[in-house]
Protein backbone atom coordinates (compact mmCIF):
# COMPACT_ATOMS: atom_id res chain seq x y z
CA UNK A 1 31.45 -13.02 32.58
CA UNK A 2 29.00 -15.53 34.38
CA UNK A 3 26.69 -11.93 34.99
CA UNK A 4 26.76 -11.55 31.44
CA UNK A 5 25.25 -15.04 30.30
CA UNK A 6 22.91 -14.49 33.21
CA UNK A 7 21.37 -11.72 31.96
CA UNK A 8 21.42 -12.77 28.34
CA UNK A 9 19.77 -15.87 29.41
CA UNK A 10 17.14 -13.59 31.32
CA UNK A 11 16.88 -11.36 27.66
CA UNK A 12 16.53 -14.81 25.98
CA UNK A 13 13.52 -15.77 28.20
CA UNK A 14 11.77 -12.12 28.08
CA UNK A 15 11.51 -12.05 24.34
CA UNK A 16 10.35 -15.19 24.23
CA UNK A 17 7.71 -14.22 26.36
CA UNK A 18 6.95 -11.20 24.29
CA UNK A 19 7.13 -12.54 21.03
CA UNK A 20 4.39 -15.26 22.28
CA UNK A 21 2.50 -12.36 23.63
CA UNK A 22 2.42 -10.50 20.42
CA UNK A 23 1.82 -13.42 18.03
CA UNK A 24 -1.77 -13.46 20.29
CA UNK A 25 -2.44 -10.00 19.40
CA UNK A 26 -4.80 -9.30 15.73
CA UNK A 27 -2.49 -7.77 12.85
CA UNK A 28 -4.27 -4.78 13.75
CA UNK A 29 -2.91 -4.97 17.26
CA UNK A 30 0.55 -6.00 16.41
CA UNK A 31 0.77 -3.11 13.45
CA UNK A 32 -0.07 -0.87 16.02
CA UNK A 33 2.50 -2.05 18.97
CA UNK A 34 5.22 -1.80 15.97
CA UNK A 35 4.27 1.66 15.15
CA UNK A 36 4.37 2.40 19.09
CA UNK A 37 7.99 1.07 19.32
CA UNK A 38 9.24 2.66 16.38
CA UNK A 39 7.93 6.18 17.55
CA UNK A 40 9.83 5.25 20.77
CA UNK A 41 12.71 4.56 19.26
CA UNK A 42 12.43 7.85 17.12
CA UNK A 43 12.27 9.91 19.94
CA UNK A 44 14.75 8.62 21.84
CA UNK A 45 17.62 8.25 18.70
CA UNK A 46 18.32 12.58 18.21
CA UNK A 47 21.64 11.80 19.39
CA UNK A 48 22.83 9.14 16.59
CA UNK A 49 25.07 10.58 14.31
CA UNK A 50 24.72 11.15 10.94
CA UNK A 51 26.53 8.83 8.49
CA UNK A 52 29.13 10.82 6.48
CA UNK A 53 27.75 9.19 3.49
CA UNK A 54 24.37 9.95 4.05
CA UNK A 55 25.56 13.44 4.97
CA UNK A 56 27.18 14.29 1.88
CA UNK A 57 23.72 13.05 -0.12
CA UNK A 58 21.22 15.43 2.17
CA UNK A 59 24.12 18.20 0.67
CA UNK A 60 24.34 17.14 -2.53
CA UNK A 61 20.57 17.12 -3.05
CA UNK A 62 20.30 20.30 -1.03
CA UNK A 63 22.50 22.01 -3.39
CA UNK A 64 20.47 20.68 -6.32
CA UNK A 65 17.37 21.99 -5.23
CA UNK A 66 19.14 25.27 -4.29
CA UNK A 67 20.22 25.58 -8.23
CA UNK A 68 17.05 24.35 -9.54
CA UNK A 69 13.55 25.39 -6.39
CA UNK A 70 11.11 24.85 -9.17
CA UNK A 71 11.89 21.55 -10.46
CA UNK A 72 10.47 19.46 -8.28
CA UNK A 73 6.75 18.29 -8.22
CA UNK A 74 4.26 18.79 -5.40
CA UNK A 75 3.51 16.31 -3.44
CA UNK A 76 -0.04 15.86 -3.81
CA UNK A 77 0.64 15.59 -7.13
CA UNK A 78 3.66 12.78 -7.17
CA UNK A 79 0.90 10.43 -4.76
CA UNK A 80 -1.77 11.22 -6.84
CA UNK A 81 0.09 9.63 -9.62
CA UNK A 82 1.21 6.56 -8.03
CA UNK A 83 -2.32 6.24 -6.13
CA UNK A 84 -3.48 6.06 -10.09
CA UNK A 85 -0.83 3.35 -11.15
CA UNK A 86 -1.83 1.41 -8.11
């Protein structure tokens, strides 16, 4: 157990160092080092599973769109209209 605090205490230490690190960094810098991360983190996460819940919702509205393929709204149209409420 003394290997674990060890190298939670050296975890402890390296974000701190990071996190100092990135408050130096413009907003423009940090945005970008948070979109880097997450795009890591997207590649690497094709083996999570799939929640059952949000399983049965990606087949529910599957099977709506199945029963009903032209009532839904293009996209360039949906952003156009909340670009215009904006």
């Amino acid at each position: 157990m003394e290997w674990f605090k060890d190298t939670l205490q050296e975890v402890m230490v390296t974000n701190d160092r990071v996190l100092s690190k990135f408050r130096q960094l413009s907003v423009a810098e940090q945005l970008r080092l948070v979109q880097d991360l997450w795009d890591e983190i997207a590649a690497g996460s094709t083996g999570l599973p799939l929640p059952d819940a949000h399983r049965k919702l990606l087949d529910e509205r599957l099977r709506e769109h199945e029963s009903d393929p032209g009532g839904v709204e293009p996209w360039e149209k949906v952003r156009d209209s909340i670009l215009g409420e904006l």
